[in-house]
N, C-alpha and C. Protein backbone atom coordinates (compact mmCIF):
# COMPACT_ATOMS: atom_id res chain seq x y z
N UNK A 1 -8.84 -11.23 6.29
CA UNK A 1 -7.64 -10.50 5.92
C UNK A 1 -7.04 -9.87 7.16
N UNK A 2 -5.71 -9.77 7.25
CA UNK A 2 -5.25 -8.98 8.01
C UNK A 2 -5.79 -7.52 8.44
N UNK A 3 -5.94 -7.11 9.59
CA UNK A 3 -6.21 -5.80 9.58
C UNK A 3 -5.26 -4.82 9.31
N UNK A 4 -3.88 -5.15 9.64
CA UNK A 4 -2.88 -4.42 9.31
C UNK A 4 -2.40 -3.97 8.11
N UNK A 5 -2.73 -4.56 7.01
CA UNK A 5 -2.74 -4.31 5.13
C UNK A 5 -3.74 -3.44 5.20
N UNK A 6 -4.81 -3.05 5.22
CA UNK A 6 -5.58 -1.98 4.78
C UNK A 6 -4.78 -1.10 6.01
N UNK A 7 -4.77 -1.47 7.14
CA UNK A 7 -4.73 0.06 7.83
C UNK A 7 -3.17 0.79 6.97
N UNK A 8 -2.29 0.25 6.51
CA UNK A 8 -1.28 0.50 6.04
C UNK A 8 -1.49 1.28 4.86
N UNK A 9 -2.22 0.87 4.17
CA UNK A 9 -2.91 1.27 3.09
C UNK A 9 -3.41 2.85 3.32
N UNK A 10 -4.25 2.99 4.48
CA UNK A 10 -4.51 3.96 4.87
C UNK A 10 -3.48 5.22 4.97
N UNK A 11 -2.49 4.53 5.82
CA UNK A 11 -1.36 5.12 6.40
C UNK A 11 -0.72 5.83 5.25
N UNK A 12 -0.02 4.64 4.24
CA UNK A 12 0.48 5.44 3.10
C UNK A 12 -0.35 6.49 2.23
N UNK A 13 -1.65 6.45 2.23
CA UNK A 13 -2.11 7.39 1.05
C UNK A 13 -2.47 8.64 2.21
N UNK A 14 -2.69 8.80 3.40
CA UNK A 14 -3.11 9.76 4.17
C UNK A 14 -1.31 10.26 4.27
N UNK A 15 -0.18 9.76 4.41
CA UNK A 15 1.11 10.38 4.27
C UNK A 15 1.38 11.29 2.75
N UNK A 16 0.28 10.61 1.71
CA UNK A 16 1.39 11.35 0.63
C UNK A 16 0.87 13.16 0.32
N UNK A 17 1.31 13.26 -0.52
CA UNK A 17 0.65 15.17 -1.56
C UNK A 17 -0.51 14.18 -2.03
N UNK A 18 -1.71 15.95 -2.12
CA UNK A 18 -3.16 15.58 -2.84
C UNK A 18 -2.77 14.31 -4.22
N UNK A 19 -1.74 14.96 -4.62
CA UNK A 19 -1.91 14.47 -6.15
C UNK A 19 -1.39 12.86 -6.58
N UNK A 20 -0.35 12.59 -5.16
CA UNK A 20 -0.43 10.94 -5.26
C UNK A 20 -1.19 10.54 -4.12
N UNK A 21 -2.36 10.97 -3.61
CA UNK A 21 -3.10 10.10 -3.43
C UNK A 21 -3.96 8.99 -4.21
N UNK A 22 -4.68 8.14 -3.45
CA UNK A 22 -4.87 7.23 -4.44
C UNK A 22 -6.27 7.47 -4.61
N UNK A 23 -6.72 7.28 -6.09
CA UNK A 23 -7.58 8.08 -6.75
C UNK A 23 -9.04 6.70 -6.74
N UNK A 24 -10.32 7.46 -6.73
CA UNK A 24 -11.44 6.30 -6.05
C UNK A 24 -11.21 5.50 -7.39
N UNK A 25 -10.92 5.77 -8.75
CA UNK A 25 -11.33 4.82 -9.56
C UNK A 25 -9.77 3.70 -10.10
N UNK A 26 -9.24 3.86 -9.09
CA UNK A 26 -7.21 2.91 -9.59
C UNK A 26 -8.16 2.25 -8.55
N UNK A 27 -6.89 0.91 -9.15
CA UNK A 27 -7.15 -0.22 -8.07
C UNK A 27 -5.68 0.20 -7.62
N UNK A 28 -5.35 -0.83 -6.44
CA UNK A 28 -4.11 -0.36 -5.74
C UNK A 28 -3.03 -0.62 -6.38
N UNK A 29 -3.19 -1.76 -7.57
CA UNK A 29 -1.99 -1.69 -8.43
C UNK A 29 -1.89 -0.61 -9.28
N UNK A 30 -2.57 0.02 -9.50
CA UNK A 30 -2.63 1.19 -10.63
C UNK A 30 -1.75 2.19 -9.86
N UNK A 31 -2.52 2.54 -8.32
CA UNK A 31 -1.79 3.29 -7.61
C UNK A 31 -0.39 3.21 -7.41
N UNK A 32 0.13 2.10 -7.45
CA UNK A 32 1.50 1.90 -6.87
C UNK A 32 2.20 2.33 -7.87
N UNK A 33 1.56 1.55 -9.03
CA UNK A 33 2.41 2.11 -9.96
C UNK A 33 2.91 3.43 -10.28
N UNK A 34 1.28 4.25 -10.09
CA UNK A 34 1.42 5.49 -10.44
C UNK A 34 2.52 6.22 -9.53
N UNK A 35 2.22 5.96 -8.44
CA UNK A 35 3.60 6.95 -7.30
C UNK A 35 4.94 5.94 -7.31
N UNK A 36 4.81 5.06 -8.20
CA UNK A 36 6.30 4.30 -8.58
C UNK A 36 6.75 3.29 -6.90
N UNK A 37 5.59 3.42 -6.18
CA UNK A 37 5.94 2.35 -5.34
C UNK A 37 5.69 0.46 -5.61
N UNK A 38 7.17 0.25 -5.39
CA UNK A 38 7.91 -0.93 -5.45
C UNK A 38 7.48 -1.71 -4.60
N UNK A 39 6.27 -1.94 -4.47
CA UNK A 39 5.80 -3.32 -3.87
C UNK A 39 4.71 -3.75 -4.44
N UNK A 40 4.66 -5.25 -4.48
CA UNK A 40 3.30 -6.27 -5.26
C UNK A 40 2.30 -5.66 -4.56
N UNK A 41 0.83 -5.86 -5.07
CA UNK A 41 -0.44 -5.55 -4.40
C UNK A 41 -0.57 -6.78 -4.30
N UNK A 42 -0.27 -8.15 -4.42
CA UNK A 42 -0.79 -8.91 -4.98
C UNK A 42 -1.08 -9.93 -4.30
N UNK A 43 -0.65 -9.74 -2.52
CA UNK A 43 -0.91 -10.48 -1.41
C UNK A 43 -1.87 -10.07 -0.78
N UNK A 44 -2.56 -8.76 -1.21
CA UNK A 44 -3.51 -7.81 -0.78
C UNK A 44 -4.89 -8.29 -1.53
N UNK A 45 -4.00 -8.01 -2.72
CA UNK A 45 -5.63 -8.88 -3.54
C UNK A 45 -5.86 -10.33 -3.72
N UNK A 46 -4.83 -10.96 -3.59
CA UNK A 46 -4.94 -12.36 -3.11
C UNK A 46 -6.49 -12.54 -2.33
N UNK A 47 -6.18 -11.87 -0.70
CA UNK A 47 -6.72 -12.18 0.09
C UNK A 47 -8.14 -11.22 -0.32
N UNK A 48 -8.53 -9.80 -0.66
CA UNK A 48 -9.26 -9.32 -0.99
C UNK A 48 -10.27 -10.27 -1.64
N UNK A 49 -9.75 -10.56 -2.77
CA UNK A 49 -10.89 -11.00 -3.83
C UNK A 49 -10.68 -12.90 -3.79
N UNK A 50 -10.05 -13.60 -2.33
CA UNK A 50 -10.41 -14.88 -2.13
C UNK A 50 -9.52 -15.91 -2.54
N UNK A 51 -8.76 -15.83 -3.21
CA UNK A 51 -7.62 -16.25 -3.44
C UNK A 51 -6.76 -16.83 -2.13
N UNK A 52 -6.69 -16.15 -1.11
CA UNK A 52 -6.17 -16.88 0.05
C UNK A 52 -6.79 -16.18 1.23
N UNK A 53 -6.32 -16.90 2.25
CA UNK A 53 -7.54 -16.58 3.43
C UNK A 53 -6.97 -15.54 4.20
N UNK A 54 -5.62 -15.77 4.17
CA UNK A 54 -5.00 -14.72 5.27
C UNK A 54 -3.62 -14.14 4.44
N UNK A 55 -2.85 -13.00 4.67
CA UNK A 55 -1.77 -12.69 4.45
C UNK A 55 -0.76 -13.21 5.27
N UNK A 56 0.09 -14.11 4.93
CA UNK A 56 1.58 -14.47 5.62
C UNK A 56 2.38 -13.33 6.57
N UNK A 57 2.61 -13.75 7.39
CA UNK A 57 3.53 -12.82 8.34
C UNK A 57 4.80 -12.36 7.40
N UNK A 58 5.37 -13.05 6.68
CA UNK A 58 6.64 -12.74 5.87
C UNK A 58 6.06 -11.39 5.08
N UNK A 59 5.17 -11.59 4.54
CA UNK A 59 4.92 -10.61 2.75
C UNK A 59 4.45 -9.23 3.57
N UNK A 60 3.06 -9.50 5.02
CA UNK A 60 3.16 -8.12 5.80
C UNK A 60 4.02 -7.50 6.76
N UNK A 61 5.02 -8.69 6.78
CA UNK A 61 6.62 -7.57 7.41
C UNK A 61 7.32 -6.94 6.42
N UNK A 62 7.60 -7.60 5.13
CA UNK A 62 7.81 -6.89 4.38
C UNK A 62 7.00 -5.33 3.49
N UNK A 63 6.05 -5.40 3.72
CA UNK A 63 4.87 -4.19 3.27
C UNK A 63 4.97 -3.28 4.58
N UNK A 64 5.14 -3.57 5.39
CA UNK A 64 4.79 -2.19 6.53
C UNK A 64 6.11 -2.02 6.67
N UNK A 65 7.71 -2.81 6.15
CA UNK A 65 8.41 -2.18 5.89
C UNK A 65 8.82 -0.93 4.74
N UNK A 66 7.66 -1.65 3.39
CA UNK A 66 8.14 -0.61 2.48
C UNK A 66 7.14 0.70 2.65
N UNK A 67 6.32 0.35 3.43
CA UNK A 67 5.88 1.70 3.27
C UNK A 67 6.39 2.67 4.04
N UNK A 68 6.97 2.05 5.38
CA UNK A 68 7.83 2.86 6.02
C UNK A 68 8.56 3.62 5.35
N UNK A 69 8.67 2.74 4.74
CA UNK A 69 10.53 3.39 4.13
C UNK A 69 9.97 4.49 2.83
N UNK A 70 8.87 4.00 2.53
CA UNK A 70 8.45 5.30 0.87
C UNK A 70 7.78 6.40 1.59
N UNK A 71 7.19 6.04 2.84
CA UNK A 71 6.58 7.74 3.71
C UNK A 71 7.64 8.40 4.21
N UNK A 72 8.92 7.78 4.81
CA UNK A 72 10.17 8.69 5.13
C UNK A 72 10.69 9.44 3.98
N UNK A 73 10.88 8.48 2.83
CA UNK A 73 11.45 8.95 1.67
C UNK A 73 10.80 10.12 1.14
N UNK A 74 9.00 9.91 1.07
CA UNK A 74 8.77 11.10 0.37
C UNK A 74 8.34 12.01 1.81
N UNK A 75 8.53 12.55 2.47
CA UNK A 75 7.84 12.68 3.62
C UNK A 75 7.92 14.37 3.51
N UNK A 76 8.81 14.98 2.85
CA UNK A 76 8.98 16.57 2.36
C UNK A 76 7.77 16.53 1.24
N UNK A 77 7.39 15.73 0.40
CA UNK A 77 6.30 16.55 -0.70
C UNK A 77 5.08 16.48 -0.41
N UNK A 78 4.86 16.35 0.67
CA UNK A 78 3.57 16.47 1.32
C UNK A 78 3.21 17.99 0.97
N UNK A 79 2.02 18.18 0.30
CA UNK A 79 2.01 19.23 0.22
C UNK A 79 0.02 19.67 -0.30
């Protein structure tokens, strides 16, 4: 797997408030859902659970764009 999908992963839940962090027992789709972030997990778990070997350059330019863009957005409720 890419190293850059988990570290991102990282990135976004160490950016948000205690309370949307992501909780040990969600999987990351649960999470997204829960903080209403608009991106698939599903190139993540693809590669996670074997489904494909690597993540495409397209789907992780697009993901380290959205998370950019949802840590600016929420970047005041840090709290």
């Amino acid at each position: 797997m890419s190293v850059a999908y988990p570290k991102l992963l990282v990135a976004l839940n160490d950016a948000l408030s205690d309370a949307q962090k992501r909780k040990p027992y969600e999987t990351v789709s649960e999470w997204f859902a829960r903080i209403q972030f608009d991106q698939s997990a599903k190139p993540y778990a693809d590669v996670r659970y074997g489904e494909r070997d690597v993540i495409d350059e397209r789907s992780l330019h697009d993901f380290k764009v959205s998370v950019r863009q949802y840590i600016q957005h929420h970047k005041g409720e840090r709290s």
